[in-house]
C-alpha atoms as a PDB file:
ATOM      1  CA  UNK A   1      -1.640  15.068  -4.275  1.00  0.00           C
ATOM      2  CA  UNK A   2      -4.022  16.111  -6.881  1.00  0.00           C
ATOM      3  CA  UNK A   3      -7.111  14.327  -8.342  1.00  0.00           C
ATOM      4  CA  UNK A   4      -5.852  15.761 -11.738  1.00  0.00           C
ATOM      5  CA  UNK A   5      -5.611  12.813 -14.388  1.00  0.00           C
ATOM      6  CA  UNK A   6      -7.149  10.432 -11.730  1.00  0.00           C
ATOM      7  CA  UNK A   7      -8.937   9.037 -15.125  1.00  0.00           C
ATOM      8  CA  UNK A   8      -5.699   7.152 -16.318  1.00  0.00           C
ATOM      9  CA  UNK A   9      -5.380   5.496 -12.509  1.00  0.00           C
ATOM     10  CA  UNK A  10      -9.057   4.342 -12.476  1.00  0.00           C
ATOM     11  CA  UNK A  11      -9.053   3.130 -16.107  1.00  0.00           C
ATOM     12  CA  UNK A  12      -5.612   0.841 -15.596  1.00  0.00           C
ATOM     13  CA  UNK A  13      -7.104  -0.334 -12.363  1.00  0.00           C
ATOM     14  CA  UNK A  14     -10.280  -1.473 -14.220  1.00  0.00           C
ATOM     15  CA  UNK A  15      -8.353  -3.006 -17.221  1.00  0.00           C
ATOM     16  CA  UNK A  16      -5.966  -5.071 -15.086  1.00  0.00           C
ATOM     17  CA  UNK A  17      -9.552  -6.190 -13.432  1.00  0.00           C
ATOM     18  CA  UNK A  18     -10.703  -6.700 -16.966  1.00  0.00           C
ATOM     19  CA  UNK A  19      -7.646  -8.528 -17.795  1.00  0.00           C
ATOM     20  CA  UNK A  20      -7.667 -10.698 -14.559  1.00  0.00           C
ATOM     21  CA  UNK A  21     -11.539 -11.937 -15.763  1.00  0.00           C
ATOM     22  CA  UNK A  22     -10.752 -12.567 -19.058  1.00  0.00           C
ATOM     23  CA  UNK A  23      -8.061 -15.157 -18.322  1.00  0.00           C
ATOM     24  CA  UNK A  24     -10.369 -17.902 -17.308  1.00  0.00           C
ATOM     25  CA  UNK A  25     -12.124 -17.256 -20.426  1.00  0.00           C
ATOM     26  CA  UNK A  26      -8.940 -17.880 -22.938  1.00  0.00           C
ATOM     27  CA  UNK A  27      -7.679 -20.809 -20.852  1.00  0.00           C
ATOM     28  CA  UNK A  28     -10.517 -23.012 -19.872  1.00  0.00           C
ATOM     29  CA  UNK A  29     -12.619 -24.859 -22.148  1.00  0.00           C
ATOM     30  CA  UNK A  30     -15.644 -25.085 -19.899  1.00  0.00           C
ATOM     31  CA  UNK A  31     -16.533 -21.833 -18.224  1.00  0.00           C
ATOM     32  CA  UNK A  32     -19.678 -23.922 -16.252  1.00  0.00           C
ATOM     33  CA  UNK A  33     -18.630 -23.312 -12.418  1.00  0.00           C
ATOM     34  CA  UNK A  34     -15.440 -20.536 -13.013  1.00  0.00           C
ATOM     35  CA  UNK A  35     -15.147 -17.863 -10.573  1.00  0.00           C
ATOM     36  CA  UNK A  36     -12.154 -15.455  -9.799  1.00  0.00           C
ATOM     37  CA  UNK A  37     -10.556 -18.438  -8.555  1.00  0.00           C
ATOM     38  CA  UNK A  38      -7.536 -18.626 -11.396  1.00  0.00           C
ATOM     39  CA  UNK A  39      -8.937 -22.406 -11.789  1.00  0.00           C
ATOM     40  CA  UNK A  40     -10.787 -24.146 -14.455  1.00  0.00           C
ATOM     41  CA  UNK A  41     -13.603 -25.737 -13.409  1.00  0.00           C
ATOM     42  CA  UNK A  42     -11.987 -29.254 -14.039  1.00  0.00           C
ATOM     43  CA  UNK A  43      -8.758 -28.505 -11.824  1.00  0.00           C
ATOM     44  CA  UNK A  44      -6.301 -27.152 -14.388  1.00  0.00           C
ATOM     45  CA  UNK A  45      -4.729 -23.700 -13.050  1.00  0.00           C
ATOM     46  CA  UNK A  46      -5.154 -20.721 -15.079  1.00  0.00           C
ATOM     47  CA  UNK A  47      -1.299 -19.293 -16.207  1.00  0.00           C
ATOM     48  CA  UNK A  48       0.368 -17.058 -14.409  1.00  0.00           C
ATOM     49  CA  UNK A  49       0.657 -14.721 -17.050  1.00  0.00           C
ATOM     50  CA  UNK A  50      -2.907 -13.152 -16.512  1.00  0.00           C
ATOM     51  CA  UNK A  51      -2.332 -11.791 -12.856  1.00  0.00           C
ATOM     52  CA  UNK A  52       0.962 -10.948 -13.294  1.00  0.00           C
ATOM     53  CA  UNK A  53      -0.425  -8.790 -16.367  1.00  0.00           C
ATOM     54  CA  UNK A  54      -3.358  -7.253 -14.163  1.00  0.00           C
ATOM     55  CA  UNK A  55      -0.930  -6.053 -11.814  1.00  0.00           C
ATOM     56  CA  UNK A  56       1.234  -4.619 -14.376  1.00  0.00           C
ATOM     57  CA  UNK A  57      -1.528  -2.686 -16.122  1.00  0.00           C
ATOM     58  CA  UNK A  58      -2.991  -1.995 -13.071  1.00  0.00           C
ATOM     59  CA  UNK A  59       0.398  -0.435 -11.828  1.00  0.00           C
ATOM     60  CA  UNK A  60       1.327   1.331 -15.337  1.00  0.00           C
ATOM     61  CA  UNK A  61      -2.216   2.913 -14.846  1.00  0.00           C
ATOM     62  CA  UNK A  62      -1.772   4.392 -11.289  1.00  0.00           C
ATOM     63  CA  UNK A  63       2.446   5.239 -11.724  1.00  0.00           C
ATOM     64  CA  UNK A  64       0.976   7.328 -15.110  1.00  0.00           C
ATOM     65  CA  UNK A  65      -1.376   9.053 -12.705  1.00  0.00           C
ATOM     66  CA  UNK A  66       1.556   9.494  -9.944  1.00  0.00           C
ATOM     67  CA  UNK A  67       3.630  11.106 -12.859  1.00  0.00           C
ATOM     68  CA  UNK A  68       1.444  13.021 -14.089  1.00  0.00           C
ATOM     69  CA  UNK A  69       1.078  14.909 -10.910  1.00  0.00           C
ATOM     70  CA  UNK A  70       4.201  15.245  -9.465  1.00  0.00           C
ATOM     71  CA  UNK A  71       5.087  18.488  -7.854  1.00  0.00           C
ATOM     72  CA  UNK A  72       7.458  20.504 -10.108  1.00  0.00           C
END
């Protein structure tokens, strides 16, 4: 396994981080209080659709870095 193209691993792993943050901030009117915790600060749950997203991106990000150096 090379470290060839480990770029496109570390930068989906940091936007599916990115990604996982930011949902809080789209779904919750007050911010006051939120925390990686996939909950508003007044109880409501933050959707699904953010970690499920992270992990894709996250996952698209290492698999391009995994194809990229495959042995030929």
């Amino acid at each position: 396994m090379s470290l060839n193209n480990l770029s496109s691993a570390i930068i989906g792993v940091l936007i599916g981080l990115l990604l996982l943050a930011i949902g809080p901030m789209v779904e919750c009117d007050n911010l006051a209080g939120s925390a990686m915790t996939l909950q508003c600060p007044d109880g409501v749950p933050v959707s699904s659709v953010w970690p499920t997203l992270s992990v894709l991106v996250a996952g698209i990000g290492i698999a391009s870095w995994l194809y990229r150096n495959r042995s030929r």
